[in-house]
PDB file of N, CA and C in Angstrom:
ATOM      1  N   UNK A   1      23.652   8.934 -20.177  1.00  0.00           N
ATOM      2  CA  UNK A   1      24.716   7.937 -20.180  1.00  0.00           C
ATOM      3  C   UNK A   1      25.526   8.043 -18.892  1.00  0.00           C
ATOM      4  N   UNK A   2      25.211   6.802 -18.188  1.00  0.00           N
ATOM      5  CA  UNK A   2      26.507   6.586 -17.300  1.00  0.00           C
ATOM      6  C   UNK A   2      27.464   5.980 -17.292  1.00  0.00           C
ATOM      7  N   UNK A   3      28.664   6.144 -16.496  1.00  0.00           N
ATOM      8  CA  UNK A   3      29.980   5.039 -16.970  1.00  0.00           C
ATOM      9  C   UNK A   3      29.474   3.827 -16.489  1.00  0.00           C
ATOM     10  N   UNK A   4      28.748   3.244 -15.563  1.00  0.00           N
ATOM     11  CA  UNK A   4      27.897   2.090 -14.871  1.00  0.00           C
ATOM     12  C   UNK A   4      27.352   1.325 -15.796  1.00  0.00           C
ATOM     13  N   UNK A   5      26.505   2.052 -17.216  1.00  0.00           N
ATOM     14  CA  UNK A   5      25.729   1.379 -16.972  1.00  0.00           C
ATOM     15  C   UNK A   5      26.044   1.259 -19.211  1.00  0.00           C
ATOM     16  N   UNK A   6      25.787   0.237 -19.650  1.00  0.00           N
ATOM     17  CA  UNK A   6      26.176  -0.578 -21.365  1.00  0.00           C
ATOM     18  C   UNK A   6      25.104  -0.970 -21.842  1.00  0.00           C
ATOM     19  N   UNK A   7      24.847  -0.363 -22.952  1.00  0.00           N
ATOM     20  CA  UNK A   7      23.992  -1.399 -23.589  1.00  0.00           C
ATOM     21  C   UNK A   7      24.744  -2.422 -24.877  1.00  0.00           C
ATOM     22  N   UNK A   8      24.417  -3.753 -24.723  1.00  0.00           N
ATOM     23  CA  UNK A   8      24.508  -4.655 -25.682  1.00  0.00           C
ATOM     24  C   UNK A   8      23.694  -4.371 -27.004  1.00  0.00           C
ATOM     25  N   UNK A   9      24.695  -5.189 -27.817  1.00  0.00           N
ATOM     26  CA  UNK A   9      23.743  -5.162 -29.483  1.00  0.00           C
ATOM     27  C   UNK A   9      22.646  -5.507 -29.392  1.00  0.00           C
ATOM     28  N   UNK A  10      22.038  -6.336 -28.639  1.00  0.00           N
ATOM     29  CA  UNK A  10      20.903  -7.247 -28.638  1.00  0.00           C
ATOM     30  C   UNK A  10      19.984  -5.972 -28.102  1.00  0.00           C
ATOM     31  N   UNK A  11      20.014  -5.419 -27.428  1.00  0.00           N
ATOM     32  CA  UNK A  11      19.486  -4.394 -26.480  1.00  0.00           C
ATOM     33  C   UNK A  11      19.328  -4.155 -25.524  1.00  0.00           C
ATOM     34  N   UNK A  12      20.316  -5.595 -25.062  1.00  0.00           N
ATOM     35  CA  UNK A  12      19.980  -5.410 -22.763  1.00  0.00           C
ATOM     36  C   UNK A  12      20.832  -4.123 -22.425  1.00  0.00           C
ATOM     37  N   UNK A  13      20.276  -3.565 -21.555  1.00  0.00           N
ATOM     38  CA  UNK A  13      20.735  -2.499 -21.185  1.00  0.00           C
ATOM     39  C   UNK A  13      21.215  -2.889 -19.779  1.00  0.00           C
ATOM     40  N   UNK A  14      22.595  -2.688 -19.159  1.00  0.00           N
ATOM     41  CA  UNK A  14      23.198  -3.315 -18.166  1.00  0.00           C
ATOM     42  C   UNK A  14      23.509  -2.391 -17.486  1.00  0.00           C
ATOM     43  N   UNK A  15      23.577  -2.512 -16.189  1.00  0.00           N
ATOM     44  CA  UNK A  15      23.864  -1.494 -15.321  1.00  0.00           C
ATOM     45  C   UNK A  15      24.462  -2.235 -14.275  1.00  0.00           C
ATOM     46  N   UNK A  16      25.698  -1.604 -14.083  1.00  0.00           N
ATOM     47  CA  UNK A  16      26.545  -2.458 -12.698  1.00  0.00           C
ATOM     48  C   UNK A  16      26.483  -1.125 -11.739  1.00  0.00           C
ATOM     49  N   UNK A  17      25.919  -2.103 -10.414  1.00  0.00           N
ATOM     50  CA  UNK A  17      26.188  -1.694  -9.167  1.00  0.00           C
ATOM     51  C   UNK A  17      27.625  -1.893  -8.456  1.00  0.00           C
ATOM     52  N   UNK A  18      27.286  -3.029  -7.958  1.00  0.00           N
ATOM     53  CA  UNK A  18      28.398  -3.493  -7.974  1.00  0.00           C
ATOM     54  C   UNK A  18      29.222  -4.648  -8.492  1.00  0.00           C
ATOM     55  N   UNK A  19      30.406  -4.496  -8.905  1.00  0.00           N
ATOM     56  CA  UNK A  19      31.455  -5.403  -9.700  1.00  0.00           C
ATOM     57  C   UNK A  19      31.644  -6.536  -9.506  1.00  0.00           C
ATOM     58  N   UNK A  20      31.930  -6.559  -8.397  1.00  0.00           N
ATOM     59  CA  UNK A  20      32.377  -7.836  -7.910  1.00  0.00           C
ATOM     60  C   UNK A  20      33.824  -8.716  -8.572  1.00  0.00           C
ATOM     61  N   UNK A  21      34.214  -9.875  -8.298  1.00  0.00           N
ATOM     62  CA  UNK A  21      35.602 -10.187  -8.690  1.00  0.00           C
ATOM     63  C   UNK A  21      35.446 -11.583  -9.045  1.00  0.00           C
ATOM     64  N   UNK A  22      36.545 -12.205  -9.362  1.00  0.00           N
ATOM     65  CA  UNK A  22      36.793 -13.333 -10.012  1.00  0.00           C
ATOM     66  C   UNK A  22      36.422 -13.489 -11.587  1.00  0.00           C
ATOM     67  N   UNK A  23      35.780 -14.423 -11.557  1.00  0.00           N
ATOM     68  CA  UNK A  23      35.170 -15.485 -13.117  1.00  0.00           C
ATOM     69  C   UNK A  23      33.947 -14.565 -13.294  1.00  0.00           C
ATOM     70  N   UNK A  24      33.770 -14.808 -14.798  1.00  0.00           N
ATOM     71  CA  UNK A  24      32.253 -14.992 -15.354  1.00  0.00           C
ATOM     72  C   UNK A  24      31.762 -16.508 -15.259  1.00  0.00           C
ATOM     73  N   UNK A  25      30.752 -16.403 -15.445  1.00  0.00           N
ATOM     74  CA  UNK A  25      30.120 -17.818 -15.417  1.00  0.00           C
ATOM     75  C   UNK A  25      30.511 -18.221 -17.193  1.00  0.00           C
ATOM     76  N   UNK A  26      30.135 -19.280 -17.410  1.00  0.00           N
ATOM     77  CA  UNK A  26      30.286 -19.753 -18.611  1.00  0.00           C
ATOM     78  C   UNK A  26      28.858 -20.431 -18.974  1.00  0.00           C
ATOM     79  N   UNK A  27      28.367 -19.854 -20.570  1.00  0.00           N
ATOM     80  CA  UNK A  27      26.999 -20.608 -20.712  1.00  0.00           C
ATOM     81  C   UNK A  27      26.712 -22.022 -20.184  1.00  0.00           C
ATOM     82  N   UNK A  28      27.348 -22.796 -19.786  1.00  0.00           N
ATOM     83  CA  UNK A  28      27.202 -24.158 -19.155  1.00  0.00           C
ATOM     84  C   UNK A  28      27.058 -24.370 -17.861  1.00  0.00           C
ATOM     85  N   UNK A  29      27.611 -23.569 -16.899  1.00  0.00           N
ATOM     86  CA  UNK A  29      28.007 -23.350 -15.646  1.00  0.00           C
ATOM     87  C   UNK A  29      26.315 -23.371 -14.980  1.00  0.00           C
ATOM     88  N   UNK A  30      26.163 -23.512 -13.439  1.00  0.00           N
ATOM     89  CA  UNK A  30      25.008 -23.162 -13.106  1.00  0.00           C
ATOM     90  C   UNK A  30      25.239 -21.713 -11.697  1.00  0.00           C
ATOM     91  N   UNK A  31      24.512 -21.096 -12.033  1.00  0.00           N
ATOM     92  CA  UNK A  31      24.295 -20.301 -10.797  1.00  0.00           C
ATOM     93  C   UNK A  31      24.207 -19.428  -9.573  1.00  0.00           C
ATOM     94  N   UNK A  32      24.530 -19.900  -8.405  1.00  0.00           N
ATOM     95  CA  UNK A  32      23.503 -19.040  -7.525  1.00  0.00           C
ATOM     96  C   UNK A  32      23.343 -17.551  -7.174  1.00  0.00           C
ATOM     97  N   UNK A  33      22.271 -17.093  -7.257  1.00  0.00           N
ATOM     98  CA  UNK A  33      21.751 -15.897  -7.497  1.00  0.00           C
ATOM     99  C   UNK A  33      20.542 -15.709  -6.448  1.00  0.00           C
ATOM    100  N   UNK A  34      20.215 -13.689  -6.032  1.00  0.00           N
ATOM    101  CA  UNK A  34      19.196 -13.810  -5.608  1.00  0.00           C
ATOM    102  C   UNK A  34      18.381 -12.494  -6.875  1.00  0.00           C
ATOM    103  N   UNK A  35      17.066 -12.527  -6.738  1.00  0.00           N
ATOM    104  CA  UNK A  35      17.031 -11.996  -7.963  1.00  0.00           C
ATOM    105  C   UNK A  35      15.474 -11.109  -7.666  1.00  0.00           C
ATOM    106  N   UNK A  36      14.887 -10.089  -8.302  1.00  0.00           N
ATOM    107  CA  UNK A  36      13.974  -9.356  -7.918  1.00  0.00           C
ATOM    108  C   UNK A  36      13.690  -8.891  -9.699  1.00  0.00           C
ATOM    109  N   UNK A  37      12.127  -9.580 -10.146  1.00  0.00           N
ATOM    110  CA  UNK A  37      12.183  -9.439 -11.776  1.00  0.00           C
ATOM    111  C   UNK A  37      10.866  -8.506 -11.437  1.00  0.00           C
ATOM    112  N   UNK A  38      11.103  -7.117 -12.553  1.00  0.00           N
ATOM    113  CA  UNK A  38      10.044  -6.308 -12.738  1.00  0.00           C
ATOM    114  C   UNK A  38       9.594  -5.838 -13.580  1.00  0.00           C
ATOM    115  N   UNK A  39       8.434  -5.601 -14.019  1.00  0.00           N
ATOM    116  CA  UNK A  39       7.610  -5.186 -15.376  1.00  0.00           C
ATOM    117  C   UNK A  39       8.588  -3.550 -15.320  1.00  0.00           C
ATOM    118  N   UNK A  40       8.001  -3.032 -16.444  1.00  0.00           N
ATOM    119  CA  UNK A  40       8.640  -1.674 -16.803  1.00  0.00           C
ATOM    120  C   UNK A  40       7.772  -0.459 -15.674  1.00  0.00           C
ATOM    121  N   UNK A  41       6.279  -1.092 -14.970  1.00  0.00           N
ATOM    122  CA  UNK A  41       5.815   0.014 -13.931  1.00  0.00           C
ATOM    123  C   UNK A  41       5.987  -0.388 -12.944  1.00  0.00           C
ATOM    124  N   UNK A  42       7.496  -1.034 -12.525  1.00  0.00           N
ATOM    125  CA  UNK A  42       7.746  -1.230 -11.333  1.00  0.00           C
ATOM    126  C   UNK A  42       6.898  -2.526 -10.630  1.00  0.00           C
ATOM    127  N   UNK A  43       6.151  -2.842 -11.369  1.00  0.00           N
ATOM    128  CA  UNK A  43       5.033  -4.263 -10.604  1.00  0.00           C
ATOM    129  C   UNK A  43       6.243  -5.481 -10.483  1.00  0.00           C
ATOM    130  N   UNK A  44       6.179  -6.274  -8.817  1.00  0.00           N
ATOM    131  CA  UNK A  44       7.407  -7.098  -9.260  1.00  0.00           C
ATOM    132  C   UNK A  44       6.447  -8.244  -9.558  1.00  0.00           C
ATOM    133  N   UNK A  45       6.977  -9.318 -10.453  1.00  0.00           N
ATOM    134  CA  UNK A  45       6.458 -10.127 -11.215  1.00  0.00           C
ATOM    135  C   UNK A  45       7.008 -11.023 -10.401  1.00  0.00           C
ATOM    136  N   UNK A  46       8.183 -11.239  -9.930  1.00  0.00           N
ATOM    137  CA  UNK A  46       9.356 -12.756  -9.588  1.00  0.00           C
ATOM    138  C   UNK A  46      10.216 -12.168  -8.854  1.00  0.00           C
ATOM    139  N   UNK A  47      10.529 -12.727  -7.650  1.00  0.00           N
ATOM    140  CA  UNK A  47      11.687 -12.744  -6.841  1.00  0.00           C
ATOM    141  C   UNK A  47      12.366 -13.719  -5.815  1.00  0.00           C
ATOM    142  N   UNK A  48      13.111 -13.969  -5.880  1.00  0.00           N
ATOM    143  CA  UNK A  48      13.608 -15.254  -4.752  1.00  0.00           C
ATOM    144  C   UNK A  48      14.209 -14.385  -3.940  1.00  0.00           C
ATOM    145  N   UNK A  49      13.270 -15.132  -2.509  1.00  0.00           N
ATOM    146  CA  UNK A  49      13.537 -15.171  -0.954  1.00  0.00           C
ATOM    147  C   UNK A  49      14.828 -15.602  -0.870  1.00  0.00           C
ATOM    148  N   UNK A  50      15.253 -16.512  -0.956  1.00  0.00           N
ATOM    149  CA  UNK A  50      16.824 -17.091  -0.677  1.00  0.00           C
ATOM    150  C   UNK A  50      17.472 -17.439  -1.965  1.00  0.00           C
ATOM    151  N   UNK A  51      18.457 -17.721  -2.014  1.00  0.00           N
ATOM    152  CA  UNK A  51      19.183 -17.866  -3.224  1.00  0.00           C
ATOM    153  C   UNK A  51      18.957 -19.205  -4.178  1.00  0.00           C
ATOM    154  N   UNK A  52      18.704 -18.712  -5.221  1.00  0.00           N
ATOM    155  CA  UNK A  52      18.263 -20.164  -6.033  1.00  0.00           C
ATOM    156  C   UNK A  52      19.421 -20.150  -7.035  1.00  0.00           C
ATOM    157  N   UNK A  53      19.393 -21.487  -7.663  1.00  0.00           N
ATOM    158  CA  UNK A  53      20.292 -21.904  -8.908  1.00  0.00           C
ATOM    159  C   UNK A  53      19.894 -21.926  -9.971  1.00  0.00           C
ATOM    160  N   UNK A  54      20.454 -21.758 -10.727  1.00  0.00           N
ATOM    161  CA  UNK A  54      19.783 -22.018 -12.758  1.00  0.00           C
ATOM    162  C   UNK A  54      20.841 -22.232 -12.984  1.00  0.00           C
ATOM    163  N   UNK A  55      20.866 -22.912 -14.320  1.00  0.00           N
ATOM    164  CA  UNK A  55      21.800 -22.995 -14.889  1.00  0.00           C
ATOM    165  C   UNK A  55      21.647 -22.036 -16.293  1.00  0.00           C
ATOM    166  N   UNK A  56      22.831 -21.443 -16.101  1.00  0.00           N
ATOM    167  CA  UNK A  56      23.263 -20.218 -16.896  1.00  0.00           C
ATOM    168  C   UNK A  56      22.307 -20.186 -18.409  1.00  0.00           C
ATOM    169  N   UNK A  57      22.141 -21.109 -18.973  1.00  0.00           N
ATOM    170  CA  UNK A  57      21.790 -21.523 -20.455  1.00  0.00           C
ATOM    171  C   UNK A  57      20.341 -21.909 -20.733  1.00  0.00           C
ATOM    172  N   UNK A  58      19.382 -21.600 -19.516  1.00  0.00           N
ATOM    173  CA  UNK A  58      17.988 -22.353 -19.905  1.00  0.00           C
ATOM    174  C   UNK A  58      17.393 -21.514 -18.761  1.00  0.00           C
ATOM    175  N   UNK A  59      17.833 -19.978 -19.023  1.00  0.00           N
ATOM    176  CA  UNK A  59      17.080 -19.032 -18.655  1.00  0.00           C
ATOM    177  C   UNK A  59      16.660 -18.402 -20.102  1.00  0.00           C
ATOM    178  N   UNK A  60      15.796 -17.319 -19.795  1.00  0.00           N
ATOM    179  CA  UNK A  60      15.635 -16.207 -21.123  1.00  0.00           C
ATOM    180  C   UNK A  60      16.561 -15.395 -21.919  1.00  0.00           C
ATOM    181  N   UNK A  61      16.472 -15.450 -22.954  1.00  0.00           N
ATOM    182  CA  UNK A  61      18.308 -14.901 -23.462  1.00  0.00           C
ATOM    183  C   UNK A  61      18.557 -13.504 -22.646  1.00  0.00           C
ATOM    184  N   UNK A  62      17.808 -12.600 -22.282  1.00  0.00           N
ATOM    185  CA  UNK A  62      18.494 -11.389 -21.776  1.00  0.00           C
ATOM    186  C   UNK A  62      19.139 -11.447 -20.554  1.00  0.00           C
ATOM    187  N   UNK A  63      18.234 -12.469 -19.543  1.00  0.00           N
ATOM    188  CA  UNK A  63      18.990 -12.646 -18.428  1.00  0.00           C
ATOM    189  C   UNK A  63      20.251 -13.984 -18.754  1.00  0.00           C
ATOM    190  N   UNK A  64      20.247 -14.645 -19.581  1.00  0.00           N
ATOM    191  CA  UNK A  64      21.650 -15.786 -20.098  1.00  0.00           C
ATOM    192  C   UNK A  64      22.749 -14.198 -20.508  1.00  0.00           C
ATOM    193  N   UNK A  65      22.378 -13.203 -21.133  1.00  0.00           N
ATOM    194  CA  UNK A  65      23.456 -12.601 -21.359  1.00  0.00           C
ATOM    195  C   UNK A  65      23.995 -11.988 -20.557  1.00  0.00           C
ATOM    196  N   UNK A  66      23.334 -11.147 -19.725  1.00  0.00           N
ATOM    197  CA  UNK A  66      23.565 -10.170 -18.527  1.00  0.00           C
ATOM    198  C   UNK A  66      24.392 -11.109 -17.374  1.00  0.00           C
ATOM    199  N   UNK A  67      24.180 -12.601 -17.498  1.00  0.00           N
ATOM    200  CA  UNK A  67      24.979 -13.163 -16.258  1.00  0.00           C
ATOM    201  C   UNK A  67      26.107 -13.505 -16.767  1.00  0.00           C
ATOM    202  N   UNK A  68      26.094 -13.611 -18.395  1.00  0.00           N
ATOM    203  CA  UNK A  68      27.580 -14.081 -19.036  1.00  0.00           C
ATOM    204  C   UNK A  68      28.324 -12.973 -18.891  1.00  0.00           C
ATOM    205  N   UNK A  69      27.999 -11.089 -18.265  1.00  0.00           N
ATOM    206  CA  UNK A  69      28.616 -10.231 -18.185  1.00  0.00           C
ATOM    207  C   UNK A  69      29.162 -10.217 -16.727  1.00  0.00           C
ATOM    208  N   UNK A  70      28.785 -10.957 -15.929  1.00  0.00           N
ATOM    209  CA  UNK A  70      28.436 -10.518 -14.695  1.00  0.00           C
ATOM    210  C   UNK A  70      30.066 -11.667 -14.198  1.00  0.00           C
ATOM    211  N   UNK A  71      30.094 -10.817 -13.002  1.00  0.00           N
ATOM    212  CA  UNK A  71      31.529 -11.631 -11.858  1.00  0.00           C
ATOM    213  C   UNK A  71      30.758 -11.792 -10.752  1.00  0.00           C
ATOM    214  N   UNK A  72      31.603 -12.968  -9.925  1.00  0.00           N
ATOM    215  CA  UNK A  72      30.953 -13.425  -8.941  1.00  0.00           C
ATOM    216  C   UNK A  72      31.006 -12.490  -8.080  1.00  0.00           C
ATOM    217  N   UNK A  73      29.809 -12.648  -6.814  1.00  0.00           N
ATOM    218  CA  UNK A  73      29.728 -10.763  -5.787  1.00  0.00           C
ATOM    219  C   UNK A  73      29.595 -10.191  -6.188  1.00  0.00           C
ATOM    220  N   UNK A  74      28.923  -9.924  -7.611  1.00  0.00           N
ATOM    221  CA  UNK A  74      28.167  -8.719  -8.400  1.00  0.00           C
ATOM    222  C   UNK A  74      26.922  -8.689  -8.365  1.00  0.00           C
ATOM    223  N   UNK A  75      26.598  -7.302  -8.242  1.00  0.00           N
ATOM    224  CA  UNK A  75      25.382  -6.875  -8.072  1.00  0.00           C
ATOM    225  C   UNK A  75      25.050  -5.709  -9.392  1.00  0.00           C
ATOM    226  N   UNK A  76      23.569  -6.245 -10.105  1.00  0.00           N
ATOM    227  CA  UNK A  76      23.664  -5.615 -11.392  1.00  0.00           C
ATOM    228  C   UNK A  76      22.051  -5.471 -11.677  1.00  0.00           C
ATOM    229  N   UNK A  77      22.111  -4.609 -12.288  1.00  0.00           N
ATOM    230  CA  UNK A  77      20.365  -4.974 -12.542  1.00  0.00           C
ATOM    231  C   UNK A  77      20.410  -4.515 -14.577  1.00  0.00           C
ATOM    232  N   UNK A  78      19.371  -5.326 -15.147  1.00  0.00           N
ATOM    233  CA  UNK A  78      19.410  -5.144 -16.390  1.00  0.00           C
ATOM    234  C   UNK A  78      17.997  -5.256 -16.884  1.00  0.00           C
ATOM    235  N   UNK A  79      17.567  -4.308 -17.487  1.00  0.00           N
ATOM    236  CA  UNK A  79      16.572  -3.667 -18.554  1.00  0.00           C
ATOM    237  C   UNK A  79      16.496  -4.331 -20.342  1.00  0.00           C
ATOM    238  N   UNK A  80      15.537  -5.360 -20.268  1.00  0.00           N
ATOM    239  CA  UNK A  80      15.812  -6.197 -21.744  1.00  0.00           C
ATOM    240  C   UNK A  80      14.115  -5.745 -22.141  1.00  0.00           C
ATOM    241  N   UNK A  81      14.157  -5.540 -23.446  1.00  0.00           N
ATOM    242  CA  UNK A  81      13.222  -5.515 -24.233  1.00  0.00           C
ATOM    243  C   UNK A  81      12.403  -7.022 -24.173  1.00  0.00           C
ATOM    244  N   UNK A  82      11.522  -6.452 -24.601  1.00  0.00           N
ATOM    245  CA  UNK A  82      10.484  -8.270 -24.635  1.00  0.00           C
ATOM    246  C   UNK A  82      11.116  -9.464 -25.860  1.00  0.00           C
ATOM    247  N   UNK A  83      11.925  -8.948 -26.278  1.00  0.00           N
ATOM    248  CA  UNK A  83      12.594 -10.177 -27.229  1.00  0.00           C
ATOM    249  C   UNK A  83      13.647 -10.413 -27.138  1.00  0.00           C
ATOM    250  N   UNK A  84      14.055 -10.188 -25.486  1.00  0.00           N
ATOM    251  CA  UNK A  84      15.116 -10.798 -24.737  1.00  0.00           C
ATOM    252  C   UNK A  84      13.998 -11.666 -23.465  1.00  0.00           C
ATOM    253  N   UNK A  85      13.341 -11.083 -23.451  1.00  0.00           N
ATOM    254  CA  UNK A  85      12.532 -11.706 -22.940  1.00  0.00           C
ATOM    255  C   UNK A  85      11.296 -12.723 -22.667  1.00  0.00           C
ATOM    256  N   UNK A  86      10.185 -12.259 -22.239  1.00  0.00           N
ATOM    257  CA  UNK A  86       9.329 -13.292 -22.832  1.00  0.00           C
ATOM    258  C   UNK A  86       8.546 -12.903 -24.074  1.00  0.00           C
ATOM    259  N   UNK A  87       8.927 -12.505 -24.449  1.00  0.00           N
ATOM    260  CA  UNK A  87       8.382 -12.073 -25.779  1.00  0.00           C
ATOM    261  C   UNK A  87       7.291 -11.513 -26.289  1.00  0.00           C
ATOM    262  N   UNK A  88       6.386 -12.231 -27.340  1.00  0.00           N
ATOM    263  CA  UNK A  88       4.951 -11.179 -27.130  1.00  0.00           C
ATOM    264  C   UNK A  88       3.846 -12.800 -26.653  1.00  0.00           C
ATOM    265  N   UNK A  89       4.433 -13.526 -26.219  1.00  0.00           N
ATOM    266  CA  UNK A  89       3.835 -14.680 -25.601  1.00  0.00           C
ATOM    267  C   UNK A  89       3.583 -14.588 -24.154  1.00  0.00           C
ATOM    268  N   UNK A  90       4.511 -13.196 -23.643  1.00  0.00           N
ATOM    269  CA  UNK A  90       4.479 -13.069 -22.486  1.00  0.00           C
ATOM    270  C   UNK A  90       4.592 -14.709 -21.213  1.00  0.00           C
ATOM    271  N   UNK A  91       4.885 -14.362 -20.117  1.00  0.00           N
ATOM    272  CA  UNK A  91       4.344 -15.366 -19.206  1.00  0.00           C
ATOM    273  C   UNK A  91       3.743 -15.708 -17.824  1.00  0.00           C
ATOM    274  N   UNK A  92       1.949 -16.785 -18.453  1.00  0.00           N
ATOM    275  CA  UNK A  92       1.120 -16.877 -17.928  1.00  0.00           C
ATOM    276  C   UNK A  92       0.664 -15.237 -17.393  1.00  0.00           C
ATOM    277  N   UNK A  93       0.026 -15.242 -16.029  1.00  0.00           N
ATOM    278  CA  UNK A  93      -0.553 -14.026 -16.246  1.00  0.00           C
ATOM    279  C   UNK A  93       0.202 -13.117 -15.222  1.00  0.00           C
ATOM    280  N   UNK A  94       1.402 -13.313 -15.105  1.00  0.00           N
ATOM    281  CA  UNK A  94       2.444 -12.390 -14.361  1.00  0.00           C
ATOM    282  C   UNK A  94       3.119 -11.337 -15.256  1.00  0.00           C
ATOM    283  N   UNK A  95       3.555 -11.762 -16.557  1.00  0.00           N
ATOM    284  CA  UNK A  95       4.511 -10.940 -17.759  1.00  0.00           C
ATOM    285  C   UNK A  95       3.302 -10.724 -18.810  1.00  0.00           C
ATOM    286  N   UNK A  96       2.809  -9.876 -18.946  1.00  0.00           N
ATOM    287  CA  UNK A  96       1.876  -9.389 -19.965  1.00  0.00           C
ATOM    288  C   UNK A  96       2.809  -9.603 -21.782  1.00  0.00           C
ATOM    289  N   UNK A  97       2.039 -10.102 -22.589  1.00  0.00           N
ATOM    290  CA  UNK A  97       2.821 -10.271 -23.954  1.00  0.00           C
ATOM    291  C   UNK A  97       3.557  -8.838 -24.203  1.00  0.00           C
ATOM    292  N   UNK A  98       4.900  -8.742 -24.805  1.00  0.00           N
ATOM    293  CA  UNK A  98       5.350  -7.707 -25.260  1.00  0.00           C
ATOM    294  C   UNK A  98       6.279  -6.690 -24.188  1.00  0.00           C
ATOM    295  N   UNK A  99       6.239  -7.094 -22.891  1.00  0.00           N
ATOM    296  CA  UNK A  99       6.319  -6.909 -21.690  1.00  0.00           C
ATOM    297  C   UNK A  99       8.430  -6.292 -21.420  1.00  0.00           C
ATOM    298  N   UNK A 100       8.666  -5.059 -21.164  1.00  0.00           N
ATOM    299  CA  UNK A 100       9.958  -5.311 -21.279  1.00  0.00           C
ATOM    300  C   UNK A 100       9.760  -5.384 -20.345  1.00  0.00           C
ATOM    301  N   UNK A 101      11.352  -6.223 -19.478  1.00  0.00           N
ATOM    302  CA  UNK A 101      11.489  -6.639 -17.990  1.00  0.00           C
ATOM    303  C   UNK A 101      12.732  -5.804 -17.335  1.00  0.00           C
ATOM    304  N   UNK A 102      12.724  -5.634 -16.171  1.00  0.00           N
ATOM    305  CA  UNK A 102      14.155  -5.385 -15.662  1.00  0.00           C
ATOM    306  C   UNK A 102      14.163  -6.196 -14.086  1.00  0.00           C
ATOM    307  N   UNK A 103      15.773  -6.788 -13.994  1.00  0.00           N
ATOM    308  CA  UNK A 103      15.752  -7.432 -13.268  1.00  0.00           C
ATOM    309  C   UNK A 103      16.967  -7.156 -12.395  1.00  0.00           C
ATOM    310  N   UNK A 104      17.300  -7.415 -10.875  1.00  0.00           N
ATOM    311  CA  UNK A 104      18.308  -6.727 -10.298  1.00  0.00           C
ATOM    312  C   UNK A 104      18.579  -8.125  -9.669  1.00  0.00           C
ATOM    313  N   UNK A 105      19.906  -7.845 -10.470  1.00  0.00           N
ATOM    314  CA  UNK A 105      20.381 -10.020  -9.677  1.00  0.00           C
ATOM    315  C   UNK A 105      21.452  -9.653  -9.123  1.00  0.00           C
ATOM    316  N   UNK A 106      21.917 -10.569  -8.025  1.00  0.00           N
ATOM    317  CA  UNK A 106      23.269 -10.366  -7.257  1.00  0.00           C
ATOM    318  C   UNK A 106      23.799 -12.206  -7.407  1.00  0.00           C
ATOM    319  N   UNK A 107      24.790 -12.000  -8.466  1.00  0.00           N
ATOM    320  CA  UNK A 107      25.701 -13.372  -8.371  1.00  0.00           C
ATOM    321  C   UNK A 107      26.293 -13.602  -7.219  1.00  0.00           C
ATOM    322  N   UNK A 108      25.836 -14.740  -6.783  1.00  0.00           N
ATOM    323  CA  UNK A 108      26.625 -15.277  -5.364  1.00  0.00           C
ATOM    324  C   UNK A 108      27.793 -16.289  -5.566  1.00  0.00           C
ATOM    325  N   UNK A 109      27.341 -17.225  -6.329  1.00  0.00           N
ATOM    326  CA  UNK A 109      28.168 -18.349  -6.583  1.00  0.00           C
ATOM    327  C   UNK A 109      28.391 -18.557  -8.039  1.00  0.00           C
ATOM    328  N   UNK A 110      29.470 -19.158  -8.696  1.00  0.00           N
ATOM    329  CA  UNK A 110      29.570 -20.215 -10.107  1.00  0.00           C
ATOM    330  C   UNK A 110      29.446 -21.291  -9.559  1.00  0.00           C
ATOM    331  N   UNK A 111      29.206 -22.220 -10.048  1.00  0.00           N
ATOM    332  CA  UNK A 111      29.535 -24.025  -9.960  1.00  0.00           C
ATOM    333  C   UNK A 111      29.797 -24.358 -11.147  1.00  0.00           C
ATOM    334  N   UNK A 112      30.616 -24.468 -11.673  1.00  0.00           N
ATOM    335  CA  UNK A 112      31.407 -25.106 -13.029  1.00  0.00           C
ATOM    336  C   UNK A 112      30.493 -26.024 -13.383  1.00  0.00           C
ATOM    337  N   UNK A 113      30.631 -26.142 -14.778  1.00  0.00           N
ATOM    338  CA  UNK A 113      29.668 -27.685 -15.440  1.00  0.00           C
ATOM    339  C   UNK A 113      30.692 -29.054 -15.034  1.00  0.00           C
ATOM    340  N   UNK A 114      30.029 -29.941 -15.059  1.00  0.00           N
ATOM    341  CA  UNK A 114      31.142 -30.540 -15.030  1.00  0.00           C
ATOM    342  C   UNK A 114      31.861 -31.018 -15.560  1.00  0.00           C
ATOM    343  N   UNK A 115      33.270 -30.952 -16.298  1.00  0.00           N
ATOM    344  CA  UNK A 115      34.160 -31.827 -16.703  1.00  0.00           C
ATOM    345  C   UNK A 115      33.486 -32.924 -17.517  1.00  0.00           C
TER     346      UNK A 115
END
């Protein structure tokens, strides 16, 4: 156990690097992030070169929760079981079914939903 690093009920296991300041995002909100996703033997599966957007709510629930923890200029990486993840459906032939993931995202931006 470190003081860094929480696990949620669900089971994401969260680990802050760094904090960063301001807002959380809000499930509605979109975005920008750079992000580096990896199987549990280190194989990286997904990563963005430059910073991409999602919107907060129509990602996979472990990474929707870990960013609802997260402040903007934070840097965090989080460890979700496969039923935060892709489940035992896995996806295509990058995430093997059953697959836990860990992923090290750095929030750059919020953009509010809009009004």
């Amino acid at each position: 156990k470190r003081d860094n690093v929480m696990t949620t009920e669900s089971g994401l296991v969260f680990e802050t690097i760094t904090v960063g300041d301001g807002a959380s995002p809000q499930p509605t909100d979109n975005v920008l992030v750079t992000y580096t996703g990896r199987l549990a033997d280190g194989t990286v599966f997904d990563q963005s070169e430059n910073p991409v957007m999602f919107n907060v709510s129509q990602l996979i629930p472990g990474f929707t929760e870990g960013l609802l923890l997260m402040k903007k200029g934070g840097h965090y990486r989080m460890y979700m079981p496969a039923s935060l993840g892709y489940g035992e459906q896995g996806a295509g032939d990058a995430v093997p079914g059953g697959a836990a993931l860990d992923f090290e995202v750095v929030l750059i931006d919020i953009i509010p939903a809009q009004q």
